[in-house]
N, C-alpha and C. Protein backbone atom coordinates (compact mmCIF):
# COMPACT_ATOMS: atom_id res chain seq x y z
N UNK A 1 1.91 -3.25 12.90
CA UNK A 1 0.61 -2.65 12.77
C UNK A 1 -0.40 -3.53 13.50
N UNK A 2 -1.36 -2.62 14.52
CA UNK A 2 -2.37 -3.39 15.00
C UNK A 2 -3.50 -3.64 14.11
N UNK A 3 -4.57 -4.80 14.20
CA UNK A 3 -5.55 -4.59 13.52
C UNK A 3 -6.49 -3.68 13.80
N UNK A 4 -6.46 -3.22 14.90
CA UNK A 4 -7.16 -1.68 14.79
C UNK A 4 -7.06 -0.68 13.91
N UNK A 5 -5.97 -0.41 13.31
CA UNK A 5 -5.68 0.41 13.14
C UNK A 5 -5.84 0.31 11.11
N UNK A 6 -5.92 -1.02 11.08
CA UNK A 6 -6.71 -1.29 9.64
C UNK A 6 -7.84 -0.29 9.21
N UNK A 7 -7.78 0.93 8.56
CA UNK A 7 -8.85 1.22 8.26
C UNK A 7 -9.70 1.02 7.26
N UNK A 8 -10.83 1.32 6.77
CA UNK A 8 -12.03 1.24 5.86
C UNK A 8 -11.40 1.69 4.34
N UNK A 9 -11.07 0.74 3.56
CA UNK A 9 -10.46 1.18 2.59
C UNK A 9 -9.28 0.45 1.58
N UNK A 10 -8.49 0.00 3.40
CA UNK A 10 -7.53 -0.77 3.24
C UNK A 10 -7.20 -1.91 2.55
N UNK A 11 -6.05 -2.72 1.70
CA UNK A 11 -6.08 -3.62 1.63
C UNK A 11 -5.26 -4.62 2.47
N UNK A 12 -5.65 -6.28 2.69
CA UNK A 12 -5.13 -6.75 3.35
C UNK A 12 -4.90 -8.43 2.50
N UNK A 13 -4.11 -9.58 3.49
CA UNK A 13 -3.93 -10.27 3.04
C UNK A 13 -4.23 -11.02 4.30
N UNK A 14 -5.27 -12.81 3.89
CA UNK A 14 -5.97 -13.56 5.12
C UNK A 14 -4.30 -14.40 5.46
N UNK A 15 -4.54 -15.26 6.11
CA UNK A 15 -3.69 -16.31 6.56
C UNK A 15 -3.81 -17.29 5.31
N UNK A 16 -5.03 -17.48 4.37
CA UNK A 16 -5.05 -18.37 3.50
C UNK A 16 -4.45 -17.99 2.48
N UNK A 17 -4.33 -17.09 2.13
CA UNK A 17 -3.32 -15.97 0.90
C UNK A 17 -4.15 -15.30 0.27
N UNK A 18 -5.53 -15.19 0.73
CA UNK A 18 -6.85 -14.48 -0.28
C UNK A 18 -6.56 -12.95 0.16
N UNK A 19 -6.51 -11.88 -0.85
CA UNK A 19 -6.90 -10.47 -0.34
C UNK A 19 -7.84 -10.45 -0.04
N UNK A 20 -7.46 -8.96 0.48
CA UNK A 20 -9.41 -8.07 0.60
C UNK A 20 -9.03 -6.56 0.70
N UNK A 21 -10.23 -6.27 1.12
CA UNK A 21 -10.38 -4.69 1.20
C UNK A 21 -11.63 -4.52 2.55
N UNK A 22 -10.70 -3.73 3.60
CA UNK A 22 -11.40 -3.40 4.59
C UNK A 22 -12.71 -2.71 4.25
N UNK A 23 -14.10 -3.37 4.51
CA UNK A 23 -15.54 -2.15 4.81
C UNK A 23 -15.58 -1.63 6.39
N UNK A 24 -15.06 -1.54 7.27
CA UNK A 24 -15.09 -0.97 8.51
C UNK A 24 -14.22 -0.19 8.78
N UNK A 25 -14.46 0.40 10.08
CA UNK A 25 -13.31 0.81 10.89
C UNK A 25 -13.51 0.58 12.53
N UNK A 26 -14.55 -0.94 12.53
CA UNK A 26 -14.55 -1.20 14.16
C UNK A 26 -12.77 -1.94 14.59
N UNK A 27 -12.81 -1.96 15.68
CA UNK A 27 -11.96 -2.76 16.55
C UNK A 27 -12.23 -3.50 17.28
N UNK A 28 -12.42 -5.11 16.46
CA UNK A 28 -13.28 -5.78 17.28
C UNK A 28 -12.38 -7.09 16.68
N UNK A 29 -12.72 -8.46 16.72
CA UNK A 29 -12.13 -9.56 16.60
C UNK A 29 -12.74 -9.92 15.48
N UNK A 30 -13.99 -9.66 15.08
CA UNK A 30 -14.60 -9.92 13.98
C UNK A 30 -14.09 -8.47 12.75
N UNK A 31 -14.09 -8.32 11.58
CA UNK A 31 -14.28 -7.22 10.91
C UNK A 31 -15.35 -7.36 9.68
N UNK A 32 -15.92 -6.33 8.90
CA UNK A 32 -16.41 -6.44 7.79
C UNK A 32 -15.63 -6.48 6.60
N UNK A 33 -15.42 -7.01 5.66
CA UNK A 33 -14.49 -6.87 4.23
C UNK A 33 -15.20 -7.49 3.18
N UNK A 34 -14.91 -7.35 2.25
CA UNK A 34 -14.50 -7.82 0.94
C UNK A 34 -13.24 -8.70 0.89
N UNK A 35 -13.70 -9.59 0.47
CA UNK A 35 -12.66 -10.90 0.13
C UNK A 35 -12.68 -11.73 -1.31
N UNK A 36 -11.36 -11.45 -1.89
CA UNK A 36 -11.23 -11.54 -3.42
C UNK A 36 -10.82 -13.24 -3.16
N UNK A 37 -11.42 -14.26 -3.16
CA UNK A 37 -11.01 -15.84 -2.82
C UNK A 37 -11.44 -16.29 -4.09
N UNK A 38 -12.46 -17.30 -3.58
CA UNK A 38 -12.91 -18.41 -5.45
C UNK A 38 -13.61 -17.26 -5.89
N UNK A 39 -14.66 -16.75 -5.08
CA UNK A 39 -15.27 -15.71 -5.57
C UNK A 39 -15.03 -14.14 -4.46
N UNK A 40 -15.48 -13.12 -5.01
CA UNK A 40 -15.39 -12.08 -4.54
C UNK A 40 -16.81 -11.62 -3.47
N UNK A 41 -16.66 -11.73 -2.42
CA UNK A 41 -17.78 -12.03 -1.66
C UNK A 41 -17.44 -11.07 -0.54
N UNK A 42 -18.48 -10.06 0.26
CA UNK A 42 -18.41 -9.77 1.22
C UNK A 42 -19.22 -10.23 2.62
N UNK A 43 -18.10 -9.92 3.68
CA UNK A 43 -18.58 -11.19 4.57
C UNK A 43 -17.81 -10.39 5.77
N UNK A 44 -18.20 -10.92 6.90
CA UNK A 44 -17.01 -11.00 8.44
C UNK A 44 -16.03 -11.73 8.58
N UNK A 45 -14.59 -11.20 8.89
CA UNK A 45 -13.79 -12.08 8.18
C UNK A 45 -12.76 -11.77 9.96
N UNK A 46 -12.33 -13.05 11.03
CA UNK A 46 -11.39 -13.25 12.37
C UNK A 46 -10.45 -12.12 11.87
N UNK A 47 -10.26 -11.18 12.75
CA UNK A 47 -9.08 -10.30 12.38
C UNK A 47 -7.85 -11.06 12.84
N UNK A 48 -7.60 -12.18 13.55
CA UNK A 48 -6.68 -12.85 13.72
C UNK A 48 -6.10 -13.45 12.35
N UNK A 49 -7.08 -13.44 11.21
CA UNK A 49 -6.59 -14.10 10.35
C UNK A 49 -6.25 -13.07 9.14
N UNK A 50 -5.85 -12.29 9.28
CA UNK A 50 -5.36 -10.98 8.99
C UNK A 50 -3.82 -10.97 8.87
N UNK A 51 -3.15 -11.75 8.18
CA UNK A 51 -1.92 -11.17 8.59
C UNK A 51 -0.72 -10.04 8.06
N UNK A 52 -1.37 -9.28 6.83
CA UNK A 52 -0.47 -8.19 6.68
C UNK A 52 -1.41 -7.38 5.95
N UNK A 53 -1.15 -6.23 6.13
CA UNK A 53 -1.57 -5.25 5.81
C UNK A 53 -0.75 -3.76 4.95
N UNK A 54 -1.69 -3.33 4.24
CA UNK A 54 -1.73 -2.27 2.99
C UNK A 54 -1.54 -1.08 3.80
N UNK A 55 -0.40 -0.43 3.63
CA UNK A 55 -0.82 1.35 3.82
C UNK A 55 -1.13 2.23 3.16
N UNK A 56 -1.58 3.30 3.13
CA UNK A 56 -1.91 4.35 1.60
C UNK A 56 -0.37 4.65 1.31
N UNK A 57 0.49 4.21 1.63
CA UNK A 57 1.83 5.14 0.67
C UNK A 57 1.73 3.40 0.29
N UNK A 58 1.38 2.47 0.37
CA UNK A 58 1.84 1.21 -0.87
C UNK A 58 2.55 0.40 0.19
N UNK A 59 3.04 0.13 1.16
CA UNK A 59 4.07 -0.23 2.21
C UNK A 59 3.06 -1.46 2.92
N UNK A 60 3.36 -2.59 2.83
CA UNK A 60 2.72 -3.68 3.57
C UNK A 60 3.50 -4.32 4.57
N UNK A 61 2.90 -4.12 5.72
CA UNK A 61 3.19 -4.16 7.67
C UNK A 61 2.35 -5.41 7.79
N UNK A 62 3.44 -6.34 8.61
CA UNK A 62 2.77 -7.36 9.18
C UNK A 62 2.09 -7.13 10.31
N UNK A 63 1.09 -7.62 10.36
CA UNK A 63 -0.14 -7.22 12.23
C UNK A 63 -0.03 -8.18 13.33
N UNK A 64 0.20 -7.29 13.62
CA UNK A 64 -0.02 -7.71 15.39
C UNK A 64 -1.17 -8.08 16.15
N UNK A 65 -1.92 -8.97 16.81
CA UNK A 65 -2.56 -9.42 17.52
C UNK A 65 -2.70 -8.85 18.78
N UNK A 66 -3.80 -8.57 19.49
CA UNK A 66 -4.03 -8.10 20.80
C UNK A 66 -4.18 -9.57 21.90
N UNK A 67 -3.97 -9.53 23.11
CA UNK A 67 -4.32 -10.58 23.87
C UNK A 67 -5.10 -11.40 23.80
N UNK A 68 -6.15 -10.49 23.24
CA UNK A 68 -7.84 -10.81 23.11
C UNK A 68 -8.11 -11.83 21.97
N UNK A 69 -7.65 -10.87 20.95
CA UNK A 69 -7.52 -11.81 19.60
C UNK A 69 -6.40 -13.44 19.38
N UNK A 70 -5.61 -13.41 20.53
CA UNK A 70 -4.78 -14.51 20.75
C UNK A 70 -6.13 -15.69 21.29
N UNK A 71 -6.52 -14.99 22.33
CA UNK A 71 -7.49 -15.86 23.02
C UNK A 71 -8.71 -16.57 22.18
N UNK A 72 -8.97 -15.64 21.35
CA UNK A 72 -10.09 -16.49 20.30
C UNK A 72 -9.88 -17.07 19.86
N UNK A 73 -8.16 -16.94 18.64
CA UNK A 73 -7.72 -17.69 17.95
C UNK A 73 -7.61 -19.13 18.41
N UNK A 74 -7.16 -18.77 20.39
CA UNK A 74 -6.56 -20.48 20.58
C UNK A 74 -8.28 -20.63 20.93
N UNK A 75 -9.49 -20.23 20.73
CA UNK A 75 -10.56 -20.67 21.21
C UNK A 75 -10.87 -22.03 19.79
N UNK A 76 -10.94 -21.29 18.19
CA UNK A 76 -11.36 -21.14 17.58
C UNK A 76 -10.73 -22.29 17.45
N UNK A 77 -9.39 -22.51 17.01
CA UNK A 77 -8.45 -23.85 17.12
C UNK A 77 -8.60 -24.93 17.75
N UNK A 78 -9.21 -24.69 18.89
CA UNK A 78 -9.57 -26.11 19.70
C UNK A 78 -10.78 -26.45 19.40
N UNK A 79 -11.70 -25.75 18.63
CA UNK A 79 -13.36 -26.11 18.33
C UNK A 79 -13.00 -26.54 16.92
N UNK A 80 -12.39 -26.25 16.08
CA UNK A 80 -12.06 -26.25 14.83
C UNK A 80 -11.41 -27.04 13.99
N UNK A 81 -10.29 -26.93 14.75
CA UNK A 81 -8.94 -27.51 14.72
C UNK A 81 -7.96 -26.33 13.52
């Protein structure tokens, strides 16, 4: 599953192990969500850091990354660590 294809509704799981629940349906590197962490907070959350995802029949698909989203990630990593 691409992260595009995450829609508004959805639930997902970060790279840190926090859920959420998609508020969008852009396709962009950034997304809007809800994120259930220390606290339940909505925020913009790297779709790179996205790594599996909820379908409406219950079925959770690991995501795939676009070129683009590779490129930020290794951006984000070298500013970051």
């Amino acid at each position: 599953m691409k992260t595009a294809e995450i829609k508004k509704g959805m639930r997902f799981q970060l790279r840190n192990g926090w859920f959420g629940t998609m508020m969008d349906n852009k396709k962009s590197t950034t997304r809007f969500a809800e994120v259930e962490g220390f606290f339940t907070e909505m925020g913009s959350v790297y779709s790179f850091d996205i790594v599996r995802a909820q379908t409406p029949d219950g079925e959770w698909h690991a995501v795939e990354y676009t070129e683009k989203e590779i490129k930020v990630y290794e951006m984000n990593q070298a500013i970051f660590g």
